[in-house]
Protein backbone atom coordinates (compact mmCIF):
# COMPACT_ATOMS: atom_id res chain seq x y z
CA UNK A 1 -19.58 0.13 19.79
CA UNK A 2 -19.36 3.49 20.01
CA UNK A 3 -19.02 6.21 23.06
CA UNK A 4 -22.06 8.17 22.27
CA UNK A 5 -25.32 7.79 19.52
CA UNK A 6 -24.43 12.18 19.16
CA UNK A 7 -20.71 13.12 19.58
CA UNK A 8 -20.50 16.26 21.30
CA UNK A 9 -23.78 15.69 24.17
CA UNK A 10 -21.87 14.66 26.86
CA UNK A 11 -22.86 16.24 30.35
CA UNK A 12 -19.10 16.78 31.31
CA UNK A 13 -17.12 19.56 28.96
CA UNK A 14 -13.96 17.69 29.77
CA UNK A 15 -14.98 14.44 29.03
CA UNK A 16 -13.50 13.29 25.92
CA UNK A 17 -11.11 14.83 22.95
CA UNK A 18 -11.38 17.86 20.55
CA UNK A 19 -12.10 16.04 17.21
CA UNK A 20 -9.92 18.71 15.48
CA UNK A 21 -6.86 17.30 17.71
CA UNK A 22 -7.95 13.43 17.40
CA UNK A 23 -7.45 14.14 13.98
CA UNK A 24 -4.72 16.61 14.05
CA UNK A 25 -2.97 13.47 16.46
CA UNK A 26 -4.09 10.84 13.65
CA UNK A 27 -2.13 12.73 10.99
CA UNK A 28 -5.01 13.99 8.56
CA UNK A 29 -4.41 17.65 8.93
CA UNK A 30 -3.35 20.20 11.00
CA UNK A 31 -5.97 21.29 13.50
CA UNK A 32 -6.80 24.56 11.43
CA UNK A 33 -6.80 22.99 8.39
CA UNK A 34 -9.27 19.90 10.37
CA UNK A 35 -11.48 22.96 11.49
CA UNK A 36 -12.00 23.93 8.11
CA UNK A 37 -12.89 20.35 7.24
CA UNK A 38 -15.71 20.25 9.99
CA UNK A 39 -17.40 23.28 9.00
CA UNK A 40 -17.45 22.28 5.55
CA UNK A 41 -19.45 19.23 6.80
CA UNK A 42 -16.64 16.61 5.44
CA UNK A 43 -15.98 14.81 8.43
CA UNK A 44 -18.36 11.99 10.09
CA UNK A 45 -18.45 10.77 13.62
CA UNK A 46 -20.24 7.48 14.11
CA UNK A 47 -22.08 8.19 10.69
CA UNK A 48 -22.92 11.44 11.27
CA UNK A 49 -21.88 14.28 9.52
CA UNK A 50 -20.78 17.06 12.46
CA UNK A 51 -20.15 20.87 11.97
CA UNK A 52 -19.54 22.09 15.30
CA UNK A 53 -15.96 22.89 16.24
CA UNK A 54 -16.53 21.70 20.02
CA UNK A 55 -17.44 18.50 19.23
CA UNK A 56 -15.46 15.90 21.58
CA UNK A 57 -15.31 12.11 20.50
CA UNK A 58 -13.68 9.04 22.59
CA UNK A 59 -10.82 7.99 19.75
CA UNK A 60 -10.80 4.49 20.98
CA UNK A 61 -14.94 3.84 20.55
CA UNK A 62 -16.09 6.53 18.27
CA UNK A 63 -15.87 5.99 14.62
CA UNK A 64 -14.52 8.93 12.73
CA UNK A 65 -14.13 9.23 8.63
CA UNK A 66 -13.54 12.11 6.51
CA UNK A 67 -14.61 12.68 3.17
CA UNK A 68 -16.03 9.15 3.39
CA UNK A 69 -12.34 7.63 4.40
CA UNK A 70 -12.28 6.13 7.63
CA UNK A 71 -9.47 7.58 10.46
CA UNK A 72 -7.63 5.15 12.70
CA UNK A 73 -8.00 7.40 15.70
CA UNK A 74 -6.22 4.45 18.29
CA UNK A 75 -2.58 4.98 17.55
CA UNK A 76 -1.77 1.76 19.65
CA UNK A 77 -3.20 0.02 16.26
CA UNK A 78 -1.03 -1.12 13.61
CA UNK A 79 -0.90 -2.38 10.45
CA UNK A 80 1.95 -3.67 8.27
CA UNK A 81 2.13 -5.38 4.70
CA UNK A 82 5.00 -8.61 4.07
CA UNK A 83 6.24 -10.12 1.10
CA UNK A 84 5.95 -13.27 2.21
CA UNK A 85 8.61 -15.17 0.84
CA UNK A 86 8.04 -18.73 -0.61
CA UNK A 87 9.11 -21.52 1.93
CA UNK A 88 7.57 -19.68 5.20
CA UNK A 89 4.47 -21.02 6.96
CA UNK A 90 1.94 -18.61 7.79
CA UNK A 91 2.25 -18.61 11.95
CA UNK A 92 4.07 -17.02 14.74
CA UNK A 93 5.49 -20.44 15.99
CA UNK A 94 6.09 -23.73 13.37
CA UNK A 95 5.75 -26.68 15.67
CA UNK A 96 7.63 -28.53 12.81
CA UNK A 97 10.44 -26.67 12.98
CA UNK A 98 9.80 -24.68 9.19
CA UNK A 99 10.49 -20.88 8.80
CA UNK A 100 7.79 -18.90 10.16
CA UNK A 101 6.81 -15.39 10.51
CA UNK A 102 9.06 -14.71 13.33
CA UNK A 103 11.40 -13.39 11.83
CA UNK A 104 9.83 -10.54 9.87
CA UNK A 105 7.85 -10.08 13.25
CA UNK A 106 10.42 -10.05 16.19
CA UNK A 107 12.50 -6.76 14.34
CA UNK A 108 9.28 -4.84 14.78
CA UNK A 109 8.21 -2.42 17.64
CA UNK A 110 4.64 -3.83 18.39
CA UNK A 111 3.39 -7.27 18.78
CA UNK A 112 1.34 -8.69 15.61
CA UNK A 113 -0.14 -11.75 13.61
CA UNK A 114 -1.32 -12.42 10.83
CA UNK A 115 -4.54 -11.61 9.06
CA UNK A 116 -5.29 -14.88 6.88
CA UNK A 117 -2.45 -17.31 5.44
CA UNK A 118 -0.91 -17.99 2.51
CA UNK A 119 0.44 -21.41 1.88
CA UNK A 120 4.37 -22.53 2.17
CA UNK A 121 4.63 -22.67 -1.60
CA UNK A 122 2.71 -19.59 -2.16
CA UNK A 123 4.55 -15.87 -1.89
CA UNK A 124 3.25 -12.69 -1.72
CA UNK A 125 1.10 -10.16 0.44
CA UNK A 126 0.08 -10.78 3.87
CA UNK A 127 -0.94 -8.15 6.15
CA UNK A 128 0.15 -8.41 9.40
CA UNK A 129 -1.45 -6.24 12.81
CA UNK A 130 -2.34 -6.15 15.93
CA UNK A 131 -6.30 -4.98 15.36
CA UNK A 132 -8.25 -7.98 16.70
CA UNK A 133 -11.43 -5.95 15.79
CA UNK A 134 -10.32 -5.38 12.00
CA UNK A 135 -9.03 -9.32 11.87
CA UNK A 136 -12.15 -10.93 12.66
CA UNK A 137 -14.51 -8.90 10.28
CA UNK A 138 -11.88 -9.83 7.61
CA UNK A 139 -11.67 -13.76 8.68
CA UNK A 140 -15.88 -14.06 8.90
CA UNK A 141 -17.09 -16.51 6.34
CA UNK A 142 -19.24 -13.46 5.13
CA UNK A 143 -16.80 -11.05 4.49
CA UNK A 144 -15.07 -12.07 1.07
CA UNK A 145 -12.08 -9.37 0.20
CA UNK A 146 -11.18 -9.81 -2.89
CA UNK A 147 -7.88 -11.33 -3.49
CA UNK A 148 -5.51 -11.15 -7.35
CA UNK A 149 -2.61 -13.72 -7.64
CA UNK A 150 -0.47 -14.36 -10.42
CA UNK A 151 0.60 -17.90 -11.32
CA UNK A 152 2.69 -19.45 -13.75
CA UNK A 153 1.27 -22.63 -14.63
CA UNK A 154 2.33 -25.66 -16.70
CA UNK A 155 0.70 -25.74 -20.43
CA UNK A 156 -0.17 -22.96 -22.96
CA UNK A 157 -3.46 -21.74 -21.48
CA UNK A 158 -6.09 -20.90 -24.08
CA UNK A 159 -8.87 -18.26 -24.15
CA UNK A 160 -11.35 -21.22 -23.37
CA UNK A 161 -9.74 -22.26 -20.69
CA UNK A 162 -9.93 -19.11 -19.02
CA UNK A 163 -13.63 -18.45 -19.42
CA UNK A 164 -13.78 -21.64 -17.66
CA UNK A 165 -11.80 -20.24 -14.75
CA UNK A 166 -14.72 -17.23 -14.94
CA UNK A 167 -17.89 -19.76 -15.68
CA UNK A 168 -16.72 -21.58 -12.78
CA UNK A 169 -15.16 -24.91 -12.04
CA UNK A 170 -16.54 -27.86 -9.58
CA UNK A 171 -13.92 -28.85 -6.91
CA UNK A 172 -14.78 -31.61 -3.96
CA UNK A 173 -15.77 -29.12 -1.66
CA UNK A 174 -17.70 -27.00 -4.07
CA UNK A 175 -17.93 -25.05 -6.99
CA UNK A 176 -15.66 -22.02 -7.41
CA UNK A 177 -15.42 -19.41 -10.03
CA UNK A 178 -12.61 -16.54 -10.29
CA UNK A 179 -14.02 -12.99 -10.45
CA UNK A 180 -11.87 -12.52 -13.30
CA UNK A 181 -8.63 -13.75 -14.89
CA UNK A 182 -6.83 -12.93 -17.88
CA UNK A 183 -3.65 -14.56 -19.28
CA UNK A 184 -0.52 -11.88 -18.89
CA UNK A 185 1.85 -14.25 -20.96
CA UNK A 186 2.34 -17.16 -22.85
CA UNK A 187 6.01 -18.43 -22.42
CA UNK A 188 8.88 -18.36 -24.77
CA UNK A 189 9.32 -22.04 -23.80
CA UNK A 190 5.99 -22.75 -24.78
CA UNK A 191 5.37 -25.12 -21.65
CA UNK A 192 4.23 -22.39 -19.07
CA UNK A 193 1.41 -19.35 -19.30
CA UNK A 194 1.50 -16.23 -16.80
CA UNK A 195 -2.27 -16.22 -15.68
CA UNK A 196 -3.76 -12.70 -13.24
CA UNK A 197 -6.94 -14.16 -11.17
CA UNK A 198 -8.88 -12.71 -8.85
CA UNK A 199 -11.56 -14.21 -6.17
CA UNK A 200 -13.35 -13.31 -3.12
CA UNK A 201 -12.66 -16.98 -1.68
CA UNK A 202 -10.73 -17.98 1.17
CA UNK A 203 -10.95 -21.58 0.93
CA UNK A 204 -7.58 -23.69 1.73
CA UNK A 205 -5.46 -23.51 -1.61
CA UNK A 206 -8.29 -22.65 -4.08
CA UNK A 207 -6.25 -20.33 -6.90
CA UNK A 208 -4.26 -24.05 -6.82
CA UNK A 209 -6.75 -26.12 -6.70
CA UNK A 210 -8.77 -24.56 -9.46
CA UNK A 211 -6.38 -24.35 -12.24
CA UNK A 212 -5.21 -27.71 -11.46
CA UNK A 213 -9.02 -28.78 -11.83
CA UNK A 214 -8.98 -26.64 -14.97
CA UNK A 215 -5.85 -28.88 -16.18
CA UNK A 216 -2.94 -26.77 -15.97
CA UNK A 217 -1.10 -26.94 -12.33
CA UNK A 218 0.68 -24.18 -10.49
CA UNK A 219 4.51 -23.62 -10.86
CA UNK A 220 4.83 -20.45 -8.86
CA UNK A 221 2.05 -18.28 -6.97
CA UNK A 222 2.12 -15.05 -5.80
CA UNK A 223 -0.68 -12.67 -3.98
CA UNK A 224 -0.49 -9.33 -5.50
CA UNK A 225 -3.58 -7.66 -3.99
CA UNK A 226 -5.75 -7.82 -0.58
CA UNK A 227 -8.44 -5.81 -1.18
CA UNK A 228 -7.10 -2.37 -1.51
CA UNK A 229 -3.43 -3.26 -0.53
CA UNK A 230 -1.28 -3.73 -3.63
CA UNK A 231 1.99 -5.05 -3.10
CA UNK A 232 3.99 -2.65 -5.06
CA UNK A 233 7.63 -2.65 -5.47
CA UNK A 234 8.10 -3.97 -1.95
CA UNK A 235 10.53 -6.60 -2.04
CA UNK A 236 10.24 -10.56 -0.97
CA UNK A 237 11.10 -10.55 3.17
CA UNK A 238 10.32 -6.88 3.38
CA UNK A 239 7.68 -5.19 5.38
CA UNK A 240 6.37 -1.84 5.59
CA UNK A 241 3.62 -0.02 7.74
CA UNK A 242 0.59 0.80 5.52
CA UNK A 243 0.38 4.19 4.36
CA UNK A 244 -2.20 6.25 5.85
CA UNK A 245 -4.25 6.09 2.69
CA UNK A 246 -4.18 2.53 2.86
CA UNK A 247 -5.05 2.03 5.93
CA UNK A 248 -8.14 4.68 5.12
CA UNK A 249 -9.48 2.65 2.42
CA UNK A 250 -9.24 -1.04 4.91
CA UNK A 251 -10.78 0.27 7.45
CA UNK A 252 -13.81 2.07 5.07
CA UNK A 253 -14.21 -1.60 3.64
CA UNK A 254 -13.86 -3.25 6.85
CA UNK A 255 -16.41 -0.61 8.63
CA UNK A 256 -18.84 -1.25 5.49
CA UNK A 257 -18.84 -5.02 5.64
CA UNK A 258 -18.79 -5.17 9.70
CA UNK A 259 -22.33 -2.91 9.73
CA UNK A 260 -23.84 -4.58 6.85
CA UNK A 261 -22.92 -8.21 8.70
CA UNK A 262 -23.90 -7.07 12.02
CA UNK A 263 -27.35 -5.57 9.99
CA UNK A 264 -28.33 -9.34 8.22
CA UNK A 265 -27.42 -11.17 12.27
C-alpha cells in the first residue's frame, strides 16, 4: 500500500520527506549526487518514474527503486544471512531441547526469525529478518525462489541419472523436477558424487527426498543460494547483514512477485 497514487501532490508542503534525503538516509547516494539521479529520470516512486526535485514520499508506504533496484527506505528493517550449521533446528525456541537459532539471534541488535527452514541435517543459508511484509510474499505457495544446494551423495552418479533429476522424478506427494543439476565431482573413493541442484520447491526435504527416489541418498547437504543471496565465504555459525546490493536485488524480486500475485487474486 502505498501513501499516494502521485508522490509529490500532497496538499500540505510539509507533509512527508525529500526523496533526495530518503535516499541520501537509505545510503544510495549523497543528496547531490540523488538529485542528479532524479533529473536523469532513474529513480521510481510507486512505479513511476519522477523528475522533480521537490518530490516528497512517506519512506515507510511508498515504494522507491532506482535504476530498476528497489531501496529499503524503513531503516527499522533488517535483513541478515546465517550459515546454518548442521545439527540446529530451524526455530527461535526447540521445545525438545535441540540447538536452535537462538544463539546466532540473541548477539544481534534487532529482533528476527527466520524466513523458511532448513532441516537439522541440512547446513547452509538461511536468511533471517524482521520484514513480516517481505516473509510472507517469500513463504506464499506461489512465490517459488529458486534455491541451489550441493550434496554429496552415496554412489557414482551417472549422466543419466542426472537428466532424471531434470526430467523429473515422482515422489508420494507429487512429482518434482530440479531446474538444473550438474555433477561437480565424482569421489576419489569411488562411493560418493558431489551433485549442484537447483529448484523453485519448498516442499519438506525435497533435494533429499528426490535423489534418494533417484537411488543415491544424501550424505551431506548444504544451501548455497536463496534467490539472489549467495553464501560466499561466510563461515558455518556466522552471520552478516546483507549488503545493500543484496538487499536491492530481494526486495526487486520480492516487489515483482508480490504485484504479479496480488494481479492473478
Amino acid at each position: 500500500m502505498t501513501s499516494s497514487d502521485r508522490p509529490g501532490d500532497r496538499d500540505a508542503a510539509s507533509e512527508g520527506v525529500r526523496l533526495q534525503k530518503a535516499l541520501a538516509a537509505a545510503g544510495v547516494a549523497s543528496r547531490r549526487v540523488v538529485e542528479n539521479l532524479i533529473v536523469e529520470g532513474r529513480i521510481e516512486v510507486n512505479g513511476r518514474v519522477v523528475t522533480e526535485l521537490g518530490t516528497r514520499i512517506d519512506p515507510l508506504a511508498d515504494e522507491v527503486a532506482v535504476d530498476g533496484v528497489a531501496v529499503q527506505l524503513d531503516q527499522e528493517k533488517r535483513y541478515f544471512m546465517l550459515n546454518k550449521p548442521r545439527g540446529v533446528v530451524s526455530t527461535m525456541r526447540d521445545e525438545q531441547g535441540r540447538p536452535d537459532l537462538r544463539r546466532f539471534t540473541d548477539p544481534l541488535d534487532v529482533r528476527v526469525f527466520n524466513v523458511g527452514r532448513l532441516d537439522g541435517d541440512t547446513s547452509g543459508l538461511l536468511l533471517l529478518t524482521n520484514d513480516g511484509e517481505l516473509a510472507h510474499v517469500l513463504a506464499h505457495p506461489s512465490f517459488g525462489v529458486e534455491k541451489t544446494y550441493i550434496a554429496k551423495v552415496a554412489g557414482r552418479m551417472t549422466p543419466q541419472t542426472l537428466q532424471r533429476l531434470k526430467r523429473g522424478v515422482d515422489l508420494e506427494d507429487g512429482p518434482i523436477r530440479a531446474d538444473r543439476a550438474k555433477i561437480l565431482q565424482a569421489q576419489g573413493d569411488q562411493r560418493h558424487t558431489m551433485v549442484e541442484v537447483t529448484l523453485h520447491s519448498g516442499r519438506n526435504r525435497i533435494v533429499r527426498r528426490m535423489l534418494e527416489a533417484v537411488g543415491h541418498p544424501v550424505v551431506e547437504l548444504v544451501r548455497r543460494q536463496f534467490g539472489p543471496l549467495h553464501l560466499g565465504t561466510l563461515k558455518s555459525g556466522a552471520v552478516r547483514e546483507l549488503t545493500r546490493v543484496e538487499l536491492g536485488q530481494l526486495l526487486t524480486i520480492v516487489r515483482a512477485a508480490d504485484v504479479e500475485r496480488k494481479g492473478n487474486g
